[in-house]
C-alpha atoms as a PDB file:
ATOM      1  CA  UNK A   1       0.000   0.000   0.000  1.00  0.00           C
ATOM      2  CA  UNK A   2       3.271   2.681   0.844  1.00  0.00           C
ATOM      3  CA  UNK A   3       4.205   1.966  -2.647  1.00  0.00           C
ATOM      4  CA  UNK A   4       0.997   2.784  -4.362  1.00  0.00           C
ATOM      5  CA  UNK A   5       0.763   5.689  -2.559  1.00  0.00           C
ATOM      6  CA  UNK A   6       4.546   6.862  -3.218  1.00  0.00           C
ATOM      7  CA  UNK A   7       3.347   6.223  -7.190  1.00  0.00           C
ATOM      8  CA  UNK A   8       0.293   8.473  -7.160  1.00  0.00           C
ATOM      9  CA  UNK A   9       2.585  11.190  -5.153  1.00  0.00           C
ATOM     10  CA  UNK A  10       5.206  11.161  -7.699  1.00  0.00           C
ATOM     11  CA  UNK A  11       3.049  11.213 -10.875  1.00  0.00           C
ATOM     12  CA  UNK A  12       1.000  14.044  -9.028  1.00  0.00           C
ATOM     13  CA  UNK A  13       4.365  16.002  -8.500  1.00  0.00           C
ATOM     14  CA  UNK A  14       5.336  14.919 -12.862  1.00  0.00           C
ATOM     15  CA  UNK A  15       1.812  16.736 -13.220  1.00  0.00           C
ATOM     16  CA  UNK A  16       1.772  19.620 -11.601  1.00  0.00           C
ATOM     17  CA  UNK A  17       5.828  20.101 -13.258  1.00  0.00           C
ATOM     18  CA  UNK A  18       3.415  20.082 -16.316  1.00  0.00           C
ATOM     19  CA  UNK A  19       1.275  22.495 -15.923  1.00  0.00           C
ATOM     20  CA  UNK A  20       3.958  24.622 -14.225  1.00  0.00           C
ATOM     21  CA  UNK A  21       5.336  24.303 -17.231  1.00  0.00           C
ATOM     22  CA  UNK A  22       3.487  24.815 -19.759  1.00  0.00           C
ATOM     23  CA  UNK A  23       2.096  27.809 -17.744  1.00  0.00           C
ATOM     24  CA  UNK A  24       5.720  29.213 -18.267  1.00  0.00           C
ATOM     25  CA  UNK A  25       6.046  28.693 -21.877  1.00  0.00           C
ATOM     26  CA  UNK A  26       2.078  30.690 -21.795  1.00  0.00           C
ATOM     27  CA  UNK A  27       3.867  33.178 -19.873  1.00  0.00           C
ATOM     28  CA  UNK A  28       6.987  33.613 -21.785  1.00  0.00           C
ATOM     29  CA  UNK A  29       5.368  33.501 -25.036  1.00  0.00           C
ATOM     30  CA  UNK A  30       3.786  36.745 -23.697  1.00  0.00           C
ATOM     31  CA  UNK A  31       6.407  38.982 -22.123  1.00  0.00           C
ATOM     32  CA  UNK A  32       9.127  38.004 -24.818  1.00  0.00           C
ATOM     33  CA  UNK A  33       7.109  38.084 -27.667  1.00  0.00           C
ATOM     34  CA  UNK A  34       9.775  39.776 -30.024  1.00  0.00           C
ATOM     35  CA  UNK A  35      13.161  38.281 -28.331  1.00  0.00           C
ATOM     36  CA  UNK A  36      15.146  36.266 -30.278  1.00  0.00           C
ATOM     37  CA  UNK A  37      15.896  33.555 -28.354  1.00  0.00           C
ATOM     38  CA  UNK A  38      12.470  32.539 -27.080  1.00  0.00           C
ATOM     39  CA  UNK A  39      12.428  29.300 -29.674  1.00  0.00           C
ATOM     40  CA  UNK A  40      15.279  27.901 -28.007  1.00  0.00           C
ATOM     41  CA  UNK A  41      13.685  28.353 -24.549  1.00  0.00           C
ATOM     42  CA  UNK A  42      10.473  26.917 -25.874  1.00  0.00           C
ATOM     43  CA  UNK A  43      12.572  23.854 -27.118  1.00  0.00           C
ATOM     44  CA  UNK A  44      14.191  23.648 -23.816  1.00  0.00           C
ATOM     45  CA  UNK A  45      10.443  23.328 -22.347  1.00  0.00           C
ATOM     46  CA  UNK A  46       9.167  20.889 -25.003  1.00  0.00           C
ATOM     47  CA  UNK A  47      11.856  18.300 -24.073  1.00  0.00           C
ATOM     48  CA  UNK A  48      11.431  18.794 -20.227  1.00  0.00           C
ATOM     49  CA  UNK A  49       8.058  18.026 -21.031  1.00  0.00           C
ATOM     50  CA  UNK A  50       8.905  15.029 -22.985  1.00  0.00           C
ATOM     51  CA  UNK A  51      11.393  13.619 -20.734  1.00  0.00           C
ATOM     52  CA  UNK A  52       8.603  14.110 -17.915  1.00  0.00           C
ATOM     53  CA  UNK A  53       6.475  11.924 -19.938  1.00  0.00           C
ATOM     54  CA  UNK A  54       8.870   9.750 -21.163  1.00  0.00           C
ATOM     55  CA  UNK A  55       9.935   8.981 -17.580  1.00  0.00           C
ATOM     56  CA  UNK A  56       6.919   9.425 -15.652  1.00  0.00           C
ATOM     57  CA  UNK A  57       3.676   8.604 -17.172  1.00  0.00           C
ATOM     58  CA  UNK A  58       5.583   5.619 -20.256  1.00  0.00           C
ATOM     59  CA  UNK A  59       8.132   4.661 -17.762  1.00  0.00           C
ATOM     60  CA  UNK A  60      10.814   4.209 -19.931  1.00  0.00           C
ATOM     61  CA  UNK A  61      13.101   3.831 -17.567  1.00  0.00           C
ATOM     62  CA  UNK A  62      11.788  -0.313 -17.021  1.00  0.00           C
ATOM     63  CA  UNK A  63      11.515  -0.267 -21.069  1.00  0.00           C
ATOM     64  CA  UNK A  64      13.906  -2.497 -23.503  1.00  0.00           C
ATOM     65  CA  UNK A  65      16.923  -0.306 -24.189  1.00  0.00           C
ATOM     66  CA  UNK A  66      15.789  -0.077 -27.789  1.00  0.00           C
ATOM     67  CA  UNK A  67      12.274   1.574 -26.730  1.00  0.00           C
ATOM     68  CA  UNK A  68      14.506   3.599 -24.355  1.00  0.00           C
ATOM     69  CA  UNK A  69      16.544   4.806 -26.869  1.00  0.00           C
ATOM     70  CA  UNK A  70      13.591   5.362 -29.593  1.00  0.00           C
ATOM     71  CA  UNK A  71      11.919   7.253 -27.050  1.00  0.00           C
ATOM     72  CA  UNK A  72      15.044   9.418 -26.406  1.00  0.00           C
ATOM     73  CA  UNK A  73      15.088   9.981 -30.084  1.00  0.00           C
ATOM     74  CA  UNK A  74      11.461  10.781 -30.903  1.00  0.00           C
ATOM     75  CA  UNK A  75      11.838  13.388 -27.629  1.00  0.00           C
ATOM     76  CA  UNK A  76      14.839  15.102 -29.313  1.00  0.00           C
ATOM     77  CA  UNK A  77      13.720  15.485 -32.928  1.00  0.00           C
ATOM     78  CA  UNK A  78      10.455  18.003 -31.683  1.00  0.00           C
ATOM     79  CA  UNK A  79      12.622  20.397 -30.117  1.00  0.00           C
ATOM     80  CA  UNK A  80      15.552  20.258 -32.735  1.00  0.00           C
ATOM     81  CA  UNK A  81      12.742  20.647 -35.533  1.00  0.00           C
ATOM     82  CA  UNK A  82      11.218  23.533 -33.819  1.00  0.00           C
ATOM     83  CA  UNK A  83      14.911  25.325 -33.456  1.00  0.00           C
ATOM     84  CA  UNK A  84      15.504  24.647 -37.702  1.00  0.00           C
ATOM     85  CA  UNK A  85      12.080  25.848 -38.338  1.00  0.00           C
ATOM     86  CA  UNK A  86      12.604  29.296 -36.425  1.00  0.00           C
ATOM     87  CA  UNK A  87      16.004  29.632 -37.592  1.00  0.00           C
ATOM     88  CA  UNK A  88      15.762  28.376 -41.131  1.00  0.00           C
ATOM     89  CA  UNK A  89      12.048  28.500 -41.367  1.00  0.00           C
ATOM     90  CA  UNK A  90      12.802  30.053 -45.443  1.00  0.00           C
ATOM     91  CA  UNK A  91      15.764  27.658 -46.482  1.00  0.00           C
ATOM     92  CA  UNK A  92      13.676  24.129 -45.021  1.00  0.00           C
ATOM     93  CA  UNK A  93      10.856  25.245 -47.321  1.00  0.00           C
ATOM     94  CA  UNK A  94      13.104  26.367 -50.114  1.00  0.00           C
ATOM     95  CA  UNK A  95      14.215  22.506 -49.605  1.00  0.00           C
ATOM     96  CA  UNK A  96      10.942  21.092 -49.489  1.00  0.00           C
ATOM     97  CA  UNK A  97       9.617  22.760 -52.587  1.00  0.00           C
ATOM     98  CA  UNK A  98      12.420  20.830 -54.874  1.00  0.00           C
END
């Protein structure tokens, strides 16, 4: 019984990082608006999210290394594809209209 109740405590605590998080990203999108480097902040929030998740609510840390590692993967390419796209938002679809 300890155990399920140390399980619901720490996937209350991975929700409430959620919504404290994506609160801050609502936040941020609103008092830097024009800055610069507010895509690579909102990347840095995206894969705190997904690691959250991954860890959390999948429990990849039990999962075969290969589901580890796709996970891993599949958490990295949304953040990394959000940073191209603000960055080189006109070359990608310069590259995707060939």
């Amino acid at each position: 019984m300890d155990s399920k109740n140390n399980h619901f405590s720490r996937l209350t605590v991975a929700w409430l990082a959620l919504v404290a998080l994506t609160l801050a990203s609502l936040g941020l999108s609103e008092w830097f608006r024009e800055v610069r480097w507010l895509p690579l902040l909102v990347a840095v929030i995206i894969w705190l999210k997904g690691v959250v998740v991954a860890r959390c609510f999948i429990e990849s840390a039990v999962a075969h290394p290969f589901i580890a590692r796709v996970l891993k993967v599949f958490i990295a390419v949304s953040p990394l594809a959000l940073i191209a796209t603000a960055f080189f938002g006109g070359t990608l679809a310069r590259w995707a209209t060939l």
